[in-house]
N, C-alpha and C. Protein backbone atom coordinates (compact mmCIF):
# COMPACT_ATOMS: atom_id res chain seq x y z
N UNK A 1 -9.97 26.70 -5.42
CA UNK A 1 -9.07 25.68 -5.94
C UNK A 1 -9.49 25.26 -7.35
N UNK A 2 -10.58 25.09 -7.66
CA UNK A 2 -11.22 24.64 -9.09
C UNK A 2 -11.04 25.87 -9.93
N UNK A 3 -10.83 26.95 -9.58
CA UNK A 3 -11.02 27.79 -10.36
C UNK A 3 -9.52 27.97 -10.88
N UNK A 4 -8.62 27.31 -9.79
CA UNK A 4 -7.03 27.78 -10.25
C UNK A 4 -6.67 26.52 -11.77
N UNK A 5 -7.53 25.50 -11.53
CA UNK A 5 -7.57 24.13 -12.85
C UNK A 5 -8.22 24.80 -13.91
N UNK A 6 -9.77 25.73 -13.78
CA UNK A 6 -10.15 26.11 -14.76
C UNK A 6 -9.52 27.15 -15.35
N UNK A 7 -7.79 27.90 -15.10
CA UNK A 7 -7.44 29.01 -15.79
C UNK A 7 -6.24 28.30 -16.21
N UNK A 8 -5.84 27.15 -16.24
CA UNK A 8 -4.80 26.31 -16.18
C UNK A 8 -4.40 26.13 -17.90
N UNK A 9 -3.41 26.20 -18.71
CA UNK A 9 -3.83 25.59 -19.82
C UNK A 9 -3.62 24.19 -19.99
N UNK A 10 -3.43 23.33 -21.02
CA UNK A 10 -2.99 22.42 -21.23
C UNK A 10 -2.22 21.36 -21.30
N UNK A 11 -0.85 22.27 -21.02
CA UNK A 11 0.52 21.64 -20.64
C UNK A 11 0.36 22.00 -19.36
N UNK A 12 0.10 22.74 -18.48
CA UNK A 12 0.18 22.75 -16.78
C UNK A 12 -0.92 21.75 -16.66
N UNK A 13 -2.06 21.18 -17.12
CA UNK A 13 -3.12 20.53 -16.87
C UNK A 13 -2.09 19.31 -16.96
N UNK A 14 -1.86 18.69 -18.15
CA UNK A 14 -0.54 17.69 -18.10
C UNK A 14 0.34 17.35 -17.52
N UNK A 15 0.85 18.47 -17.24
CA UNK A 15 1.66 18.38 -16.11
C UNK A 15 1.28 18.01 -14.63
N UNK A 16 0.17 18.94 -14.36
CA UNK A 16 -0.25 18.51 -13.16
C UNK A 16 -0.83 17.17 -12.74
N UNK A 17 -1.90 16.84 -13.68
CA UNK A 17 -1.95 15.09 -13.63
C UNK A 17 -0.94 14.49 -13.64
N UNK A 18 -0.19 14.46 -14.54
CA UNK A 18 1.34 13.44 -14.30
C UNK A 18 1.80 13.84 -13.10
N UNK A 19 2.04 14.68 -12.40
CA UNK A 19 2.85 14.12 -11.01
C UNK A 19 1.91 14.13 -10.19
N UNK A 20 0.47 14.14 -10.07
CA UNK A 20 -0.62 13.07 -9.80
C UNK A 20 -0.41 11.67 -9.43
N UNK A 21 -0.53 11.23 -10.91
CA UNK A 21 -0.30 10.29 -11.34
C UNK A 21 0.91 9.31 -10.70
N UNK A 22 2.01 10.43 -10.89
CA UNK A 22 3.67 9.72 -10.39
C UNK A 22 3.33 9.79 -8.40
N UNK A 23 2.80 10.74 -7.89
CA UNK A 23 2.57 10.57 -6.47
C UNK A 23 1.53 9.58 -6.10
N UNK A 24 0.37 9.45 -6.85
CA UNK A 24 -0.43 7.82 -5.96
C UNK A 24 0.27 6.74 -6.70
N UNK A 25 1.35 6.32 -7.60
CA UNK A 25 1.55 5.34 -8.03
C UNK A 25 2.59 5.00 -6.77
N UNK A 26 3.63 5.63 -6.43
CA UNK A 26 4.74 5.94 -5.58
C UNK A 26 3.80 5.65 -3.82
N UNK A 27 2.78 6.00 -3.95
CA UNK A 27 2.01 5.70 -2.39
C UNK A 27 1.43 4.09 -2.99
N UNK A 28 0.77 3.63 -4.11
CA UNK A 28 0.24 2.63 -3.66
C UNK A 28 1.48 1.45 -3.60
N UNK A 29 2.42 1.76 -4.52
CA UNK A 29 3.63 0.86 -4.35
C UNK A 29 4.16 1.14 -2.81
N UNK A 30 4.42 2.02 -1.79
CA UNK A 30 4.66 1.70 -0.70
C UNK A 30 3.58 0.60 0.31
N UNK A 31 2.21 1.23 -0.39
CA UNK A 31 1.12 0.18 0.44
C UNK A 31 1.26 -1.36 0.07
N UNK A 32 1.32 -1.05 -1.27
CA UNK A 32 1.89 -2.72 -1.39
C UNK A 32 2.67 -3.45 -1.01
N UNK A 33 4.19 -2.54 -0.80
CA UNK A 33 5.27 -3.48 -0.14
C UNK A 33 4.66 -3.62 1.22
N UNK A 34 3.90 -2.60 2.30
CA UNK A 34 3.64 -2.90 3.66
C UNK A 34 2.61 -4.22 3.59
N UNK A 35 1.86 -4.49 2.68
CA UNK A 35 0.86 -5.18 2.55
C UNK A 35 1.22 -6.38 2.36
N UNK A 36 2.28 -6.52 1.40
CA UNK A 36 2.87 -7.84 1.57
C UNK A 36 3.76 -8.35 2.58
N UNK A 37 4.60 -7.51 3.13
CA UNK A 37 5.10 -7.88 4.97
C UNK A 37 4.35 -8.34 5.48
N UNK A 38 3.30 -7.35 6.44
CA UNK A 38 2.28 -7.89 6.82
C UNK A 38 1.41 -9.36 6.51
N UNK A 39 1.39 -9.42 5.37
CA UNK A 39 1.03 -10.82 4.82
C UNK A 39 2.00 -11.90 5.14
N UNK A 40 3.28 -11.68 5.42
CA UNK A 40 4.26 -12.65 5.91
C UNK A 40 4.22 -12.71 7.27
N UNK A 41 4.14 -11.99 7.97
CA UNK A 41 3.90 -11.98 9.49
C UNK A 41 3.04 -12.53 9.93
N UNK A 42 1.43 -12.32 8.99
CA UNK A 42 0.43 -13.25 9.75
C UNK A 42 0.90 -14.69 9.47
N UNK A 43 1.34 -15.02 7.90
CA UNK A 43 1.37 -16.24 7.92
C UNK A 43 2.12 -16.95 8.96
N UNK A 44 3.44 -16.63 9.73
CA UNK A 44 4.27 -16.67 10.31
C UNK A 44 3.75 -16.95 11.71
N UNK A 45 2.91 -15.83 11.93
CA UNK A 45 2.36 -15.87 13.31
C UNK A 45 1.10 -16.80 13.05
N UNK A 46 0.43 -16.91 12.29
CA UNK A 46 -0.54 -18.31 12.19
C UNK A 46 0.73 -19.55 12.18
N UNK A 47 1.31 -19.75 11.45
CA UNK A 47 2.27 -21.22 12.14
C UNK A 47 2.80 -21.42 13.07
N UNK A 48 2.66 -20.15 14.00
CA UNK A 48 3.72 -20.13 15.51
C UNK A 48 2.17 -20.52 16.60
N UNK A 49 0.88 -19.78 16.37
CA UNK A 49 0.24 -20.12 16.79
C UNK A 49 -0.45 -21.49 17.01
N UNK A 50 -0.35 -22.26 15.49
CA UNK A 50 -0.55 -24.16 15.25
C UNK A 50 0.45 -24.80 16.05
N UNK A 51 1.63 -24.21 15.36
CA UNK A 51 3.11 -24.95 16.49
C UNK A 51 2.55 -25.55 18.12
N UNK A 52 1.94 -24.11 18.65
CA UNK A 52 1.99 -24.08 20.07
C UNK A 52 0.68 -24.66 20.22
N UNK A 53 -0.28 -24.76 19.55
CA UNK A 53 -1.43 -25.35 19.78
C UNK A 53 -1.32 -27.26 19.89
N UNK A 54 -0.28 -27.41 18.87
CA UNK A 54 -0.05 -28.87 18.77
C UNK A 54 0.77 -29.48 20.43
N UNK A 55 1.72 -28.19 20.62
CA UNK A 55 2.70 -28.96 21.37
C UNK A 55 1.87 -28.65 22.85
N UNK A 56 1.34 -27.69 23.27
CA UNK A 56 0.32 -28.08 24.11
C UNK A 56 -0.79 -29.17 24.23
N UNK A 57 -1.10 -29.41 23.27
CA UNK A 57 -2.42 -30.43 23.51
C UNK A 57 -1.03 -31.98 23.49
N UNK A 58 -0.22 -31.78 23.05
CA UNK A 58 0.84 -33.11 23.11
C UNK A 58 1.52 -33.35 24.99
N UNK A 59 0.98 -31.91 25.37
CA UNK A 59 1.85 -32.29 26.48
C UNK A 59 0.75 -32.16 27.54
């Protein structure tokens, strides 16, 4: 595999980093949108969990 980069020239080297580049940008922007859901859910499910903690100890 290294040896197919070391016969590579310059513009395929370019090339190949850029859609590198364009494929982990494209994955970490999906991790991010899951990451921020998730971040709404816990918050969500931490206030459903206080909710029920209050209205139990009330009753």
């Amino acid at each position: 595999m290294l040896e197919n980069f070391k016969n590579l020239d310059d513009q395929e080297i370019l090339r190949n980093l850029s859609e590198q580049i364009f494929e982990v940008s494209r994955i970490l922007n999906t991790k991010t949108e899951d990451l921020h859901n998730s971040m709404n859910y816990l918050y969500l499910s931490i206030l459903s969990l206080l909710a029920f903690v209050l209205s139990s100890r009330l009753l």
